[in-house]
Each structure stands twice: as structure tokens, then as C-alpha cells.
PDB file of N, CA and C in Angstrom:
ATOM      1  N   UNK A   1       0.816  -1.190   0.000  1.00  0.00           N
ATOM      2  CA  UNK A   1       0.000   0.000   0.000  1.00  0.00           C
ATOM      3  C   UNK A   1       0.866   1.263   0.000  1.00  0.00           C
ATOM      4  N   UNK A   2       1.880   1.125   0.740  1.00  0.00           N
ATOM      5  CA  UNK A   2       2.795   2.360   0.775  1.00  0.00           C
ATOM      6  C   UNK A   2       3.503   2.109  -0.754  1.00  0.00           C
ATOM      7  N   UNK A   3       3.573   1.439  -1.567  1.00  0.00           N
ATOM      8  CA  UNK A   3       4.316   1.882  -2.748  1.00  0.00           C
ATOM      9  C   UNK A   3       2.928   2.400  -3.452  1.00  0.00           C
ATOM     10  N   UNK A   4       2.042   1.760  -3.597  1.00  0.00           N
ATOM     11  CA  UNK A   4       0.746   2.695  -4.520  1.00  0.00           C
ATOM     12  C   UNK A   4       0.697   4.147  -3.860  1.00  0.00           C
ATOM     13  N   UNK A   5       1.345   4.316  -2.967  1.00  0.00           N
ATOM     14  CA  UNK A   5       0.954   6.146  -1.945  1.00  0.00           C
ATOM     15  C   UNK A   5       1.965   6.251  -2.881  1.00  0.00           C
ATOM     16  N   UNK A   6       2.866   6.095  -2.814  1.00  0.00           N
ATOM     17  CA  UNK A   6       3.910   6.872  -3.358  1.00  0.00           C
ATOM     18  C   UNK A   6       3.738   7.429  -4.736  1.00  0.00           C
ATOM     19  N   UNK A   7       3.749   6.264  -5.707  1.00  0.00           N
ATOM     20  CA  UNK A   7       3.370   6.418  -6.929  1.00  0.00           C
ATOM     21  C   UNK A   7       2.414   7.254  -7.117  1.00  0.00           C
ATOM     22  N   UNK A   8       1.283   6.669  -6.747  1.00  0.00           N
ATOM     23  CA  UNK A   8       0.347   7.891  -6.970  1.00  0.00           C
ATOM     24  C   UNK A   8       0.665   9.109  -6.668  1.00  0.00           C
ATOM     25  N   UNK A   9       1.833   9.386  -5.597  1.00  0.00           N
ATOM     26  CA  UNK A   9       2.089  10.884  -4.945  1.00  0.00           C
ATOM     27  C   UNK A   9       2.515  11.478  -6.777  1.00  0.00           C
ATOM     28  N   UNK A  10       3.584  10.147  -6.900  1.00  0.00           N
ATOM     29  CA  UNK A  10       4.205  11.083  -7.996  1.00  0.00           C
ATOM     30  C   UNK A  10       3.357  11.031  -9.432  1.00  0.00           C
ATOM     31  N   UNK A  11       2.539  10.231  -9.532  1.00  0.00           N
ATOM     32  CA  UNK A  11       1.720  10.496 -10.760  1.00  0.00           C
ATOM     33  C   UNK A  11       0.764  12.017 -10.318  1.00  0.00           C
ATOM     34  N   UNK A  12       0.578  12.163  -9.514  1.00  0.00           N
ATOM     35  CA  UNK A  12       0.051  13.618  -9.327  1.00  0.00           C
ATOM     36  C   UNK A  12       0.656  14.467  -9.396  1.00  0.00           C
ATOM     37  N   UNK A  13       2.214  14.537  -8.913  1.00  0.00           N
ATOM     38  CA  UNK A  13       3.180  15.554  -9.398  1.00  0.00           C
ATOM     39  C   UNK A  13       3.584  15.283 -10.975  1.00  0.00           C
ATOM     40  N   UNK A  14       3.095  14.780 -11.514  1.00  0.00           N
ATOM     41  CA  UNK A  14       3.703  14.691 -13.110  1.00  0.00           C
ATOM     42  C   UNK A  14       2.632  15.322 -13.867  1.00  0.00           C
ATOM     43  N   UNK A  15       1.138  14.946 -13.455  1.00  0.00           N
ATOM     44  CA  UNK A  15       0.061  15.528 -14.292  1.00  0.00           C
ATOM     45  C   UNK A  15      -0.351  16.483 -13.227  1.00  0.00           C
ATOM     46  N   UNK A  16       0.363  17.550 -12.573  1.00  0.00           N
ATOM     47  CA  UNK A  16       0.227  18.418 -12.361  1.00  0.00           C
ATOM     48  C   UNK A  16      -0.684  19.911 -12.634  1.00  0.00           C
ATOM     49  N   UNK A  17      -1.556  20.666 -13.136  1.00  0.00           N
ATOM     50  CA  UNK A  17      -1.808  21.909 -13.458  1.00  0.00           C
ATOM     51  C   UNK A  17      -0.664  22.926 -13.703  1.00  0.00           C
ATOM     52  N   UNK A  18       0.106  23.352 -12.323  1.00  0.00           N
ATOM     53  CA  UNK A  18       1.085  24.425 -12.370  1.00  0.00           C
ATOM     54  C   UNK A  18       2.248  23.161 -11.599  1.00  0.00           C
ATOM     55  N   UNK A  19       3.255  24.247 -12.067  1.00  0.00           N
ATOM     56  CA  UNK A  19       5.076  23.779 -11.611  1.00  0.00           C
ATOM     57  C   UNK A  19       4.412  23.865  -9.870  1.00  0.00           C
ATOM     58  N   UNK A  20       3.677  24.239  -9.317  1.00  0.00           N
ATOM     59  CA  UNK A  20       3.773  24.877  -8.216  1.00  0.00           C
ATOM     60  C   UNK A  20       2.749  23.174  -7.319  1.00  0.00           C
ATOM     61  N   UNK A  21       2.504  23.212  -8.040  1.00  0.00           N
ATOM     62  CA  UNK A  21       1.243  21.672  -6.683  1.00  0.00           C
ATOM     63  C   UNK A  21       2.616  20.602  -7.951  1.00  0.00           C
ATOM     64  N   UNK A  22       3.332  20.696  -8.711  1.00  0.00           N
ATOM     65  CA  UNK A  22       4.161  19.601  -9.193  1.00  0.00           C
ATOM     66  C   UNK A  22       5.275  19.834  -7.941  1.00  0.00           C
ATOM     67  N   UNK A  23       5.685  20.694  -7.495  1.00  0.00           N
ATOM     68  CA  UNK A  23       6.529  20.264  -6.913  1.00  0.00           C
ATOM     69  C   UNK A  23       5.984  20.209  -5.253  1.00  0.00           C
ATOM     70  N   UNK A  24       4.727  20.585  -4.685  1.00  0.00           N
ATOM     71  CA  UNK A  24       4.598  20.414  -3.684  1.00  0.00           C
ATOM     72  C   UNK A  24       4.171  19.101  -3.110  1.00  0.00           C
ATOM     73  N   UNK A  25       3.518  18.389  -4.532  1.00  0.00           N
ATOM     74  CA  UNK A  25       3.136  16.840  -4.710  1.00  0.00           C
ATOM     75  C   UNK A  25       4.633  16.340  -4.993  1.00  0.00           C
ATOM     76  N   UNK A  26       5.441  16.387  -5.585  1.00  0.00           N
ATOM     77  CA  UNK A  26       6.630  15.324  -5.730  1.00  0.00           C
ATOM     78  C   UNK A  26       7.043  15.680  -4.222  1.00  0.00           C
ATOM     79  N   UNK A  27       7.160  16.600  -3.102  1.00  0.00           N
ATOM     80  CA  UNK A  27       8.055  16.831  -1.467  1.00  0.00           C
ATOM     81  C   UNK A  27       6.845  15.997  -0.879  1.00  0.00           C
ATOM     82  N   UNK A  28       5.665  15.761  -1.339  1.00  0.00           N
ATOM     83  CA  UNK A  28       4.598  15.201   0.178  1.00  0.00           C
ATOM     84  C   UNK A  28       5.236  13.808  -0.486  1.00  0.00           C
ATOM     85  N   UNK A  29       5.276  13.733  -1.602  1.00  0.00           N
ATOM     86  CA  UNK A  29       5.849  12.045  -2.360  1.00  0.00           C
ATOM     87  C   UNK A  29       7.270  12.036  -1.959  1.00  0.00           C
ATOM     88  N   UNK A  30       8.025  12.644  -1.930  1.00  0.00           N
ATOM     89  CA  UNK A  30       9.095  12.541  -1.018  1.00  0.00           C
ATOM     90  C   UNK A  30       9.355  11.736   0.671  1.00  0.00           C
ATOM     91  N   UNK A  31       8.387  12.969   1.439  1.00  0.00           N
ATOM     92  CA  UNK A  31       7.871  12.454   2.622  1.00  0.00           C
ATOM     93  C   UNK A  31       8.049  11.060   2.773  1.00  0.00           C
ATOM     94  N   UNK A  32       6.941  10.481   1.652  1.00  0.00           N
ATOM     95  CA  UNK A  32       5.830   9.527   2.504  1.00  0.00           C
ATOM     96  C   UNK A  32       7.222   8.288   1.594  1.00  0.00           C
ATOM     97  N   UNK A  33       7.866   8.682   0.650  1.00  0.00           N
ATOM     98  CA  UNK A  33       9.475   7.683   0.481  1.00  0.00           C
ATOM     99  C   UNK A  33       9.878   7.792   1.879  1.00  0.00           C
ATOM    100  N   UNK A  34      10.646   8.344   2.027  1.00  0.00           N
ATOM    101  CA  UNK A  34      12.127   8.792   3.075  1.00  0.00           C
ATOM    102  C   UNK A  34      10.949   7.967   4.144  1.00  0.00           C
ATOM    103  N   UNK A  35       9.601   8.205   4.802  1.00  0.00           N
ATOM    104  CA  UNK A  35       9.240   7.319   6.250  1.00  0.00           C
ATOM    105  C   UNK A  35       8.765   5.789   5.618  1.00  0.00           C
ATOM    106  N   UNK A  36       8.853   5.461   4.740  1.00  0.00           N
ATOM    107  CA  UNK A  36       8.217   4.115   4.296  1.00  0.00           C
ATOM    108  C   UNK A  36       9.908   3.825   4.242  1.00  0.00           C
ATOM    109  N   UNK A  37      10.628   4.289   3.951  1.00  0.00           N
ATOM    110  CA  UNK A  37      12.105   3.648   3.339  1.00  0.00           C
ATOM    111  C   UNK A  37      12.900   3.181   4.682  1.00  0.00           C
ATOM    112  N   UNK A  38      12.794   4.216   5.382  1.00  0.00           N
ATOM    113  CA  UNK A  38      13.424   4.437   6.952  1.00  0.00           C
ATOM    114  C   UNK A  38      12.890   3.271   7.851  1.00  0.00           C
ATOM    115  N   UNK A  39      11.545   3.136   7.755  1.00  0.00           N
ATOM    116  CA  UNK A  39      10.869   1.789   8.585  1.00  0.00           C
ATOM    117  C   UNK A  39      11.336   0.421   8.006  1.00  0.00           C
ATOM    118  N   UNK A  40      11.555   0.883   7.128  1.00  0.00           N
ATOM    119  CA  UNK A  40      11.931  -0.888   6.141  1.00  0.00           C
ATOM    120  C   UNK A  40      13.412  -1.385   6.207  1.00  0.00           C
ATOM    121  N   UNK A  41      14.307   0.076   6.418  1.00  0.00           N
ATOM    122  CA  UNK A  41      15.634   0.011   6.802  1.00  0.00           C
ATOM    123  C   UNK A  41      15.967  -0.190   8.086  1.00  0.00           C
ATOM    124  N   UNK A  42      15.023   0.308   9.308  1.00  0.00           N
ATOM    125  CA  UNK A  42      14.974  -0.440  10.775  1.00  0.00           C
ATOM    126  C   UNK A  42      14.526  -1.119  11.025  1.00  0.00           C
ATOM    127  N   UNK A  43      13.582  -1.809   9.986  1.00  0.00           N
ATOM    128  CA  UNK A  43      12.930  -3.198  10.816  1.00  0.00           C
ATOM    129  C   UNK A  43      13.863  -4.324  10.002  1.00  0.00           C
ATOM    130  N   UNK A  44      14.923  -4.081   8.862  1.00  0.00           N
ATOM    131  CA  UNK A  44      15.687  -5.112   8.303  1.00  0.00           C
ATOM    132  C   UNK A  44      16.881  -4.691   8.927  1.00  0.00           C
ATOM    133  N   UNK A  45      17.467  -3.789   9.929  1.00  0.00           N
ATOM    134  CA  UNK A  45      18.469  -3.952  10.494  1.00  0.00           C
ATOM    135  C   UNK A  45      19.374  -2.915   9.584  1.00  0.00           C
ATOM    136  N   UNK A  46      19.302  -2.488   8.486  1.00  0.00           N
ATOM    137  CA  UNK A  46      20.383  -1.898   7.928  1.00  0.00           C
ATOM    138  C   UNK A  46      20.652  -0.161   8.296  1.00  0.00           C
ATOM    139  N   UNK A  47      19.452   0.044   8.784  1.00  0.00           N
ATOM    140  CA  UNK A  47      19.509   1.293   9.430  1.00  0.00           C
ATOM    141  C   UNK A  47      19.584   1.461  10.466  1.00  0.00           C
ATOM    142  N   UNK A  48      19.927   2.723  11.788  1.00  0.00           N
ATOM    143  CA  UNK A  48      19.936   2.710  13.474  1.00  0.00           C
ATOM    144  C   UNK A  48      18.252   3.065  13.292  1.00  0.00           C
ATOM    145  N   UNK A  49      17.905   2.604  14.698  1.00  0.00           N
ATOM    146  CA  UNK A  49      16.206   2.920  15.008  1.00  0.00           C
ATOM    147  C   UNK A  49      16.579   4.387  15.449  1.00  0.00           C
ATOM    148  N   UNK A  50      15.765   4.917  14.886  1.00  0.00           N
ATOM    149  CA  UNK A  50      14.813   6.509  15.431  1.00  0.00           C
ATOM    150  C   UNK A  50      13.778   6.773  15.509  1.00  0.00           C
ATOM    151  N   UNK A  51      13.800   7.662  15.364  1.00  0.00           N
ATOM    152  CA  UNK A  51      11.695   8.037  16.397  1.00  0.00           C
ATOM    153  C   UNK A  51      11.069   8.341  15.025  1.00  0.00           C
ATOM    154  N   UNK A  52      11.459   8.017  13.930  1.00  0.00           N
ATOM    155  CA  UNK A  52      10.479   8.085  12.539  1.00  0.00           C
ATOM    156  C   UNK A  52       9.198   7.362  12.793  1.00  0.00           C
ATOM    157  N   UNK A  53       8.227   7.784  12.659  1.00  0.00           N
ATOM    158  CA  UNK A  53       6.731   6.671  12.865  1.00  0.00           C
ATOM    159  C   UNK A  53       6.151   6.137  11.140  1.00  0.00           C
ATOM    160  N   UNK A  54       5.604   4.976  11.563  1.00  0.00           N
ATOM    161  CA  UNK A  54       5.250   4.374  10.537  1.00  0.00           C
ATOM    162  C   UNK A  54       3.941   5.069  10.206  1.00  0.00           C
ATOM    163  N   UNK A  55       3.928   5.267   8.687  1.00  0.00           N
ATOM    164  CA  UNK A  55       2.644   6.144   8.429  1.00  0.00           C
ATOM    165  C   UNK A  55       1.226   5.317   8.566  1.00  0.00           C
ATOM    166  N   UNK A  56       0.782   6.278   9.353  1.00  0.00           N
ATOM    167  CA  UNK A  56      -0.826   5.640   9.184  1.00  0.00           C
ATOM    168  C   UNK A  56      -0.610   4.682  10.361  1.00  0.00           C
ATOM    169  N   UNK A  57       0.439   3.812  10.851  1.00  0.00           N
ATOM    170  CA  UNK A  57       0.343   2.789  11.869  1.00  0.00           C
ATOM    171  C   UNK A  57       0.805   2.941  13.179  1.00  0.00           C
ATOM    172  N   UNK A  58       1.749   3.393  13.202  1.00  0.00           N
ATOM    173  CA  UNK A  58       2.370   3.750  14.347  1.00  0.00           C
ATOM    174  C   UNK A  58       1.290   4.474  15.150  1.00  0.00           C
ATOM    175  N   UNK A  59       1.517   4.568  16.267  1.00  0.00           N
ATOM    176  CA  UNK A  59       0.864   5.897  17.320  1.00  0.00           C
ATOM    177  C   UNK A  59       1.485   7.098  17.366  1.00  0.00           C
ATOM    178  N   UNK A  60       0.814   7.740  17.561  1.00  0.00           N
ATOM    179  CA  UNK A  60       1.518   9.042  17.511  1.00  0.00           C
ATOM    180  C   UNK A  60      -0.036  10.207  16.971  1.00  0.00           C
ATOM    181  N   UNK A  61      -0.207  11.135  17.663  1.00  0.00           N
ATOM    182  CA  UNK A  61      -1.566  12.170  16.868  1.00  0.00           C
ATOM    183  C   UNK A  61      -0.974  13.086  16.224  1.00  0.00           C
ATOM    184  N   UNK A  62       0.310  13.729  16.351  1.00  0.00           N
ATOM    185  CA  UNK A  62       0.557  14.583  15.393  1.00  0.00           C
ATOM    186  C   UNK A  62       1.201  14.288  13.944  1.00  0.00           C
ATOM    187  N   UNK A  63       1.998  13.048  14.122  1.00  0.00           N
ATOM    188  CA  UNK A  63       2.093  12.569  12.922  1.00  0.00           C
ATOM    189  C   UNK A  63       0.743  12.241  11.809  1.00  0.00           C
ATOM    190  N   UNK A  64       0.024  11.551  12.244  1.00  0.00           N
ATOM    191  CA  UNK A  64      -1.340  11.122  11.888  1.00  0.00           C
ATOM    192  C   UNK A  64      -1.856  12.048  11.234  1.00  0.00           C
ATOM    193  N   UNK A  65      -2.065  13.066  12.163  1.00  0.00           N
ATOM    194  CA  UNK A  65      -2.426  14.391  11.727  1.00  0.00           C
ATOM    195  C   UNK A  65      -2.063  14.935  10.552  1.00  0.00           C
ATOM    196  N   UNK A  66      -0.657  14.864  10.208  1.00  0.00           N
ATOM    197  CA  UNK A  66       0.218  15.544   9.614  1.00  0.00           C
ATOM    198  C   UNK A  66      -0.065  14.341   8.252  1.00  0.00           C
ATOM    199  N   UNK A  67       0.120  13.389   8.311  1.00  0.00           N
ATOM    200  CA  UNK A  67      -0.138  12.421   7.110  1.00  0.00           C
ATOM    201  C   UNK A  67      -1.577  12.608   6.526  1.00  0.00           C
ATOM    202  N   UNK A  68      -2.708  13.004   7.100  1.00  0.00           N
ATOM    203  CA  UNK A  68      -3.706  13.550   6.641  1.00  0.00           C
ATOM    204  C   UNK A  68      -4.384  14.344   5.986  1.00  0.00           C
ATOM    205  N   UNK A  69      -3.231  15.583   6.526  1.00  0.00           N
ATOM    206  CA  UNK A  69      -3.156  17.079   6.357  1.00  0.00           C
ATOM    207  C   UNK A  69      -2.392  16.619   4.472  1.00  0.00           C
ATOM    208  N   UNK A  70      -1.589  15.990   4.667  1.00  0.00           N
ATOM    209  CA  UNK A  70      -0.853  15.745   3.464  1.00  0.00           C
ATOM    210  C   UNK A  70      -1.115  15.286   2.325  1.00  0.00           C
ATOM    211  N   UNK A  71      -2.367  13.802   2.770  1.00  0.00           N
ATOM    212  CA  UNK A  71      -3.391  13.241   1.682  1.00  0.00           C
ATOM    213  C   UNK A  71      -4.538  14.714   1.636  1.00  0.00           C
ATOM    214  N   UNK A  72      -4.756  15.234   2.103  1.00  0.00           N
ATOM    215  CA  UNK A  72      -5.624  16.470   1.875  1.00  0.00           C
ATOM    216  C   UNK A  72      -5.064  17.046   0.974  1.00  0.00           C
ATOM    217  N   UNK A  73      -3.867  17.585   0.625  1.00  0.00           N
ATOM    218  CA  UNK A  73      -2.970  18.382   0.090  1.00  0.00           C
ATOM    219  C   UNK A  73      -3.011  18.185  -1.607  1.00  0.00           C
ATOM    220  N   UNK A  74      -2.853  16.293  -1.600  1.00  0.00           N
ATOM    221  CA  UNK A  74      -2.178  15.915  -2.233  1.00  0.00           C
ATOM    222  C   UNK A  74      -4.188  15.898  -3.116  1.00  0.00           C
ATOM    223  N   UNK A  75      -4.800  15.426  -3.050  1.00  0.00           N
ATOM    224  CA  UNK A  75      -6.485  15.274  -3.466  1.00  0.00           C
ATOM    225  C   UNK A  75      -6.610  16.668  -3.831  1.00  0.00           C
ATOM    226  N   UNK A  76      -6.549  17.204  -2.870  1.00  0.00           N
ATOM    227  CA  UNK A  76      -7.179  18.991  -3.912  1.00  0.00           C
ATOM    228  C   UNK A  76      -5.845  19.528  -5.062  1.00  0.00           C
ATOM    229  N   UNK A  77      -4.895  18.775  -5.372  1.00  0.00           N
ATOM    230  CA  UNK A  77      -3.830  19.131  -6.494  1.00  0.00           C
ATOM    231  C   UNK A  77      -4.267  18.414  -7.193  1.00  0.00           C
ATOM    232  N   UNK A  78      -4.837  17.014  -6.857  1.00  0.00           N
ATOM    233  CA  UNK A  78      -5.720  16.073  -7.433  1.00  0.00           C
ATOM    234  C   UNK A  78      -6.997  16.414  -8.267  1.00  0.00           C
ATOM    235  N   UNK A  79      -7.506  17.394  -7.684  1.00  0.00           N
ATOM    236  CA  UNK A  79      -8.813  17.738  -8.276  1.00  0.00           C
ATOM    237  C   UNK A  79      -8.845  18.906  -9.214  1.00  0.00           C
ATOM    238  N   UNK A  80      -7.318  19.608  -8.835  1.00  0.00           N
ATOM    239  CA  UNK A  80      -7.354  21.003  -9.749  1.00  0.00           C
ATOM    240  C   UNK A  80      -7.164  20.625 -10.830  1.00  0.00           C
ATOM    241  N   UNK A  81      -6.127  19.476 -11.180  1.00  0.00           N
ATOM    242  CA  UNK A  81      -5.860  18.995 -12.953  1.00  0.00           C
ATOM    243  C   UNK A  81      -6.873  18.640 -13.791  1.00  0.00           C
ATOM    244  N   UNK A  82      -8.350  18.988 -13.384  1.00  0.00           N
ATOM    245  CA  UNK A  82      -9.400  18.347 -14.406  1.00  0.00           C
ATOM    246  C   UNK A  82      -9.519  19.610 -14.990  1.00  0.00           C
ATOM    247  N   UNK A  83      -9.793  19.316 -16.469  1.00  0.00           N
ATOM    248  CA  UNK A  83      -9.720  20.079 -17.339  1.00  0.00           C
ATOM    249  C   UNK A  83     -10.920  20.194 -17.371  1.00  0.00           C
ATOM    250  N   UNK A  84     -11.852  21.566 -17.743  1.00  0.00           N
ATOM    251  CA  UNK A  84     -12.840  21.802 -17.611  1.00  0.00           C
ATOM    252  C   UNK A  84     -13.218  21.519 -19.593  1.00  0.00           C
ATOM    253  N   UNK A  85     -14.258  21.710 -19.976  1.00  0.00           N
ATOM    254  CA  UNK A  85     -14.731  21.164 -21.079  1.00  0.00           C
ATOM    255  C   UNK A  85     -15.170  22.627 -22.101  1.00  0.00           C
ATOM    256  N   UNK A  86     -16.001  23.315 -21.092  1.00  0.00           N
ATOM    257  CA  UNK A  86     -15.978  24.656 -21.916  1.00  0.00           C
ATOM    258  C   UNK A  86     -14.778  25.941 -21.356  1.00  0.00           C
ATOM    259  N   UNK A  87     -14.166  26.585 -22.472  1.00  0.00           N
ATOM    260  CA  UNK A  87     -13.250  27.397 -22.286  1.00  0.00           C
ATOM    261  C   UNK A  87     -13.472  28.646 -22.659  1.00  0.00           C
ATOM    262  N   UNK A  88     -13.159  29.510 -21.847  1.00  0.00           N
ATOM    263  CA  UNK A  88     -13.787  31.178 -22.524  1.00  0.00           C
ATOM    264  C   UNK A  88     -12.637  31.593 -23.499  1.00  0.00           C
TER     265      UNK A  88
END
């Protein structure tokens, strides 16, 4: 599930509207790499443990929060790329 977040982060930064939700969608797709990558690198040992939380699973309310705030972010950049049908 965390690789379809991702992807999708970045298929939304590619079909973008403006340079501007492209690059704020490729940093939340960033994000949600670097804490999916980091958990997979401390739970296989190749990384030291830190206080990174697993998205969506871990405990924690402000993270949660913050991963929410982010799928929010990422849906209304989502919704601006529809091309409307009549054009003035």
C-alpha cells in the first residue's frame, strides 16, 4: 500500500496543473518515500532505530495528523488537474 501512496504521490506531481502543486506533490511524495524507506531500513536492520513513525500505523496524533493534512494536500492538487470542457 505504501508503494501505490507513493506512486500515486508522484503520478500527481507529473500531471500536475502548475510547476507549483508539481513540486509540492513530488516533497509530500518525497515524505511519505524517506518514512516508508526508513521503517523498512529499521525493521531489516540496515539502518539505526529513530523516532520516525510508521505512516498511518504507528501511534503518535501529530504525525497522523500531519499524514492527513498531506493526503488532503495531495487530493485537492488532485482535483485542480481536471480540465474543464468549456473554455472562454
Amino acid at each position: 500500500m505504501y508503494v501505490f501512496l507513493v506512486t500515486k504521490s508522484f503520478y500527481i506531481a507529473k500531471t500536475a496543473k502548475d510547476s507549483t502543486g508539481a513540486i509540492v506533490a513530488s516533497g509530500i511524495a518525497g515524505i511519505f518515500l524517506f518514512h516508508m524507506a526508513e521503517n523498512i531500513g529499521m525493521v531489516m536492520g540496515l539502518l539505526p532505530i529513530t523516532g520516525v513513525p510508521l505512516l498511518f500505523v504507528s501511534y503518535g496524533g501529530s504525525s497522523l495528523i500531519t499524514s492527513y493534512i498531506l493526503i488532503g494536500i495531495l487530493l485537492n492538487i488532485s482535483g485542480k488537474r481536471q480540465k474543464t470542457i468549456f473554455v472562454k
